[in-house]
Protein backbone atom coordinates (compact mmCIF):
# COMPACT_ATOMS: atom_id res chain seq x y z
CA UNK A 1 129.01 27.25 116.57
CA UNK A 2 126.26 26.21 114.11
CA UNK A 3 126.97 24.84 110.54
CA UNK A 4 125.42 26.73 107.83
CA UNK A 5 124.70 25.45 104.01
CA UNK A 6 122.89 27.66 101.48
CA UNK A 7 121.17 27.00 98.59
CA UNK A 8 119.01 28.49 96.27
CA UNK A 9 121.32 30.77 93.55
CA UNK A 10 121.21 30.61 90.21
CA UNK A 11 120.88 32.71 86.75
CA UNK A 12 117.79 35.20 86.53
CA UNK A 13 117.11 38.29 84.53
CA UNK A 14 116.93 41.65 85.64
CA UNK A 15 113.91 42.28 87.14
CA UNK A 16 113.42 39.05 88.47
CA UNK A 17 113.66 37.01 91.39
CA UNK A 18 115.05 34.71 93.29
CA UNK A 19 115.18 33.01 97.38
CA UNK A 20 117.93 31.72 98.58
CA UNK A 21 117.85 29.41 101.77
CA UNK A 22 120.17 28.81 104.73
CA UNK A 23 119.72 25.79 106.55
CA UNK A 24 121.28 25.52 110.16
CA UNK A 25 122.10 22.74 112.01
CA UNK A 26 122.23 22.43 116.16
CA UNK A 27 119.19 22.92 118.47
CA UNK A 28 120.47 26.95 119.16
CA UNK A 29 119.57 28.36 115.97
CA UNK A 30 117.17 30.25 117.36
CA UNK A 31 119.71 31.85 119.90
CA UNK A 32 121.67 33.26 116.58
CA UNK A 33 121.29 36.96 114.80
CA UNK A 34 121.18 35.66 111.12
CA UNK A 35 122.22 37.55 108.25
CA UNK A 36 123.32 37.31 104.96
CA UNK A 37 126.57 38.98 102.84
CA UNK A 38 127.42 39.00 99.52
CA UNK A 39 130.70 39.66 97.67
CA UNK A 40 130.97 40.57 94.41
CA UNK A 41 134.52 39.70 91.96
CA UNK A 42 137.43 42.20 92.66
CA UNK A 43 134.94 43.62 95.70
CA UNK A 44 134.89 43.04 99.53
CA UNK A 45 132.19 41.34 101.06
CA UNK A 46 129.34 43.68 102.43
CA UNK A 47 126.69 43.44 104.57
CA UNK A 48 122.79 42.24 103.31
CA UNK A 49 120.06 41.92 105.56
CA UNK A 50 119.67 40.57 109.35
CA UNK A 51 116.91 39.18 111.50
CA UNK A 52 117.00 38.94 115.16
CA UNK A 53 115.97 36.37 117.40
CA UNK A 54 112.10 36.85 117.35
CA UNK A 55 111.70 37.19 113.66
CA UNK A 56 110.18 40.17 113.60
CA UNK A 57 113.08 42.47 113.92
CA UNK A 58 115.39 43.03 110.71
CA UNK A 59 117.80 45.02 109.10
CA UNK A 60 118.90 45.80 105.52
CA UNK A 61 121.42 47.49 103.38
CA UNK A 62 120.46 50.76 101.84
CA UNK A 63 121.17 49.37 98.53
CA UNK A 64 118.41 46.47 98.99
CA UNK A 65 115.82 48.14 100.78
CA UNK A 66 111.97 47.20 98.72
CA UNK A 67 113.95 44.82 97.26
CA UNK A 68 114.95 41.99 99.09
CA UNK A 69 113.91 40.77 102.37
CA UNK A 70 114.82 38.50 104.56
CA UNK A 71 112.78 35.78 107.09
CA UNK A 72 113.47 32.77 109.37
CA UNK A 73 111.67 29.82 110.23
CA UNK A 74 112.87 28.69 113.48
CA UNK A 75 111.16 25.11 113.27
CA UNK A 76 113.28 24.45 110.16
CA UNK A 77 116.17 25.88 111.13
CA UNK A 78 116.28 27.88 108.06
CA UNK A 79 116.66 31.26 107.25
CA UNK A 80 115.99 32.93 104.08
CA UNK A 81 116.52 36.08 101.49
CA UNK A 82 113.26 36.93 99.00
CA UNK A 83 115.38 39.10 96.24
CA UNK A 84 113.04 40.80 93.82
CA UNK A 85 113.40 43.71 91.46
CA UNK A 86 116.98 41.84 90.88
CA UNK A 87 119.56 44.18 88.92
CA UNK A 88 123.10 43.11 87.54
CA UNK A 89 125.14 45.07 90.47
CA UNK A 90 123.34 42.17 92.58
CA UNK A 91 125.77 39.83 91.08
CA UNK A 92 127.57 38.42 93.33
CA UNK A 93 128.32 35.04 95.31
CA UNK A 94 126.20 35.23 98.76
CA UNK A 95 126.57 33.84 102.13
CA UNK A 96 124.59 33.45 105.55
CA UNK A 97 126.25 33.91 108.55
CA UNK A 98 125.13 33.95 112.21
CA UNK A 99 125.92 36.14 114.93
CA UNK A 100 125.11 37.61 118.42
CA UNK A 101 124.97 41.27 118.20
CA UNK A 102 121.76 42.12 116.58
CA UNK A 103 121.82 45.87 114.55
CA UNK A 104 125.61 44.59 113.82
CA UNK A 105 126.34 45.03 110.12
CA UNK A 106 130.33 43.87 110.89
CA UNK A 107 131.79 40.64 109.03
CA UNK A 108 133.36 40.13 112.58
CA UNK A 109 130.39 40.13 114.42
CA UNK A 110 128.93 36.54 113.17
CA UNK A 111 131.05 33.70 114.01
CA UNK A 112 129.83 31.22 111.45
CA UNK A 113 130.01 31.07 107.92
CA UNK A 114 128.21 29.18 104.78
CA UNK A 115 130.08 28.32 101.87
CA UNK A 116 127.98 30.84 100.01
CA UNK A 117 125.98 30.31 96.60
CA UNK A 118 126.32 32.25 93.66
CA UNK A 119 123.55 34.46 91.78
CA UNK A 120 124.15 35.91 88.61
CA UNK A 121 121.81 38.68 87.28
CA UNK A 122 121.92 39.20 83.62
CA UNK A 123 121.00 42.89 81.82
């Protein structure tokens, strides 16, 4: 498994933006699908964005599509979101996982968790 921390939330305006980071450790990150989740209060956690294994390859969520997207930097063992065009539904406290199965949107598909960071969008 590979230990995941994220970083980067915080308070922004609609309409603004934010990146959030997810830094890995071990030497297989690059071996790992990594996406990111979000869960909103009272709501379950749903699927984000995904990048495979070369980079190049992602995925998104309907609801972020032109709006957010996602990158990894295999030398730094990071991966990361770029949210723009941020709207108060995108509340929510968010969290990077990694997986095997790329073009997998299911929670029980990646094995290993952050502790997630929360970003608040205010109207």
């Amino acid at each position: 498994q590979v230990q995941l921390v994220e970083s980067g939330g915080g308070l922004v305006q609609a309409g603004g933006s934010l990146r959030l980071s997810c830094a890995a450790s071990g030497r297989t990150f690059s071996s790992y699908v990594m996406g990111w989740f979000r869960q909103a209060p009272g709501k379950e956690r749903e699927f984000v964005a995904a990048i495979g294994w070369s980079g190049i390859n992602t995925y998104n969520a309907n609801s972020v599509l032109g709006r957010f997207t996602i990158s990894r930097d295999d030398a730094k063992n990071t991966v990361y979101l770029q949210m723009s065009s941020l709207k108060p539904e995108d509340t929510a406290v968010y969290y990077c996982a990694a997986g095997l199965r790329y073009g997998s949107r299911r929670l029980g598909d990646f094995g290993s968790w952050g502790q997630g960071t929360q970003v608040t969008v205010s109207s």
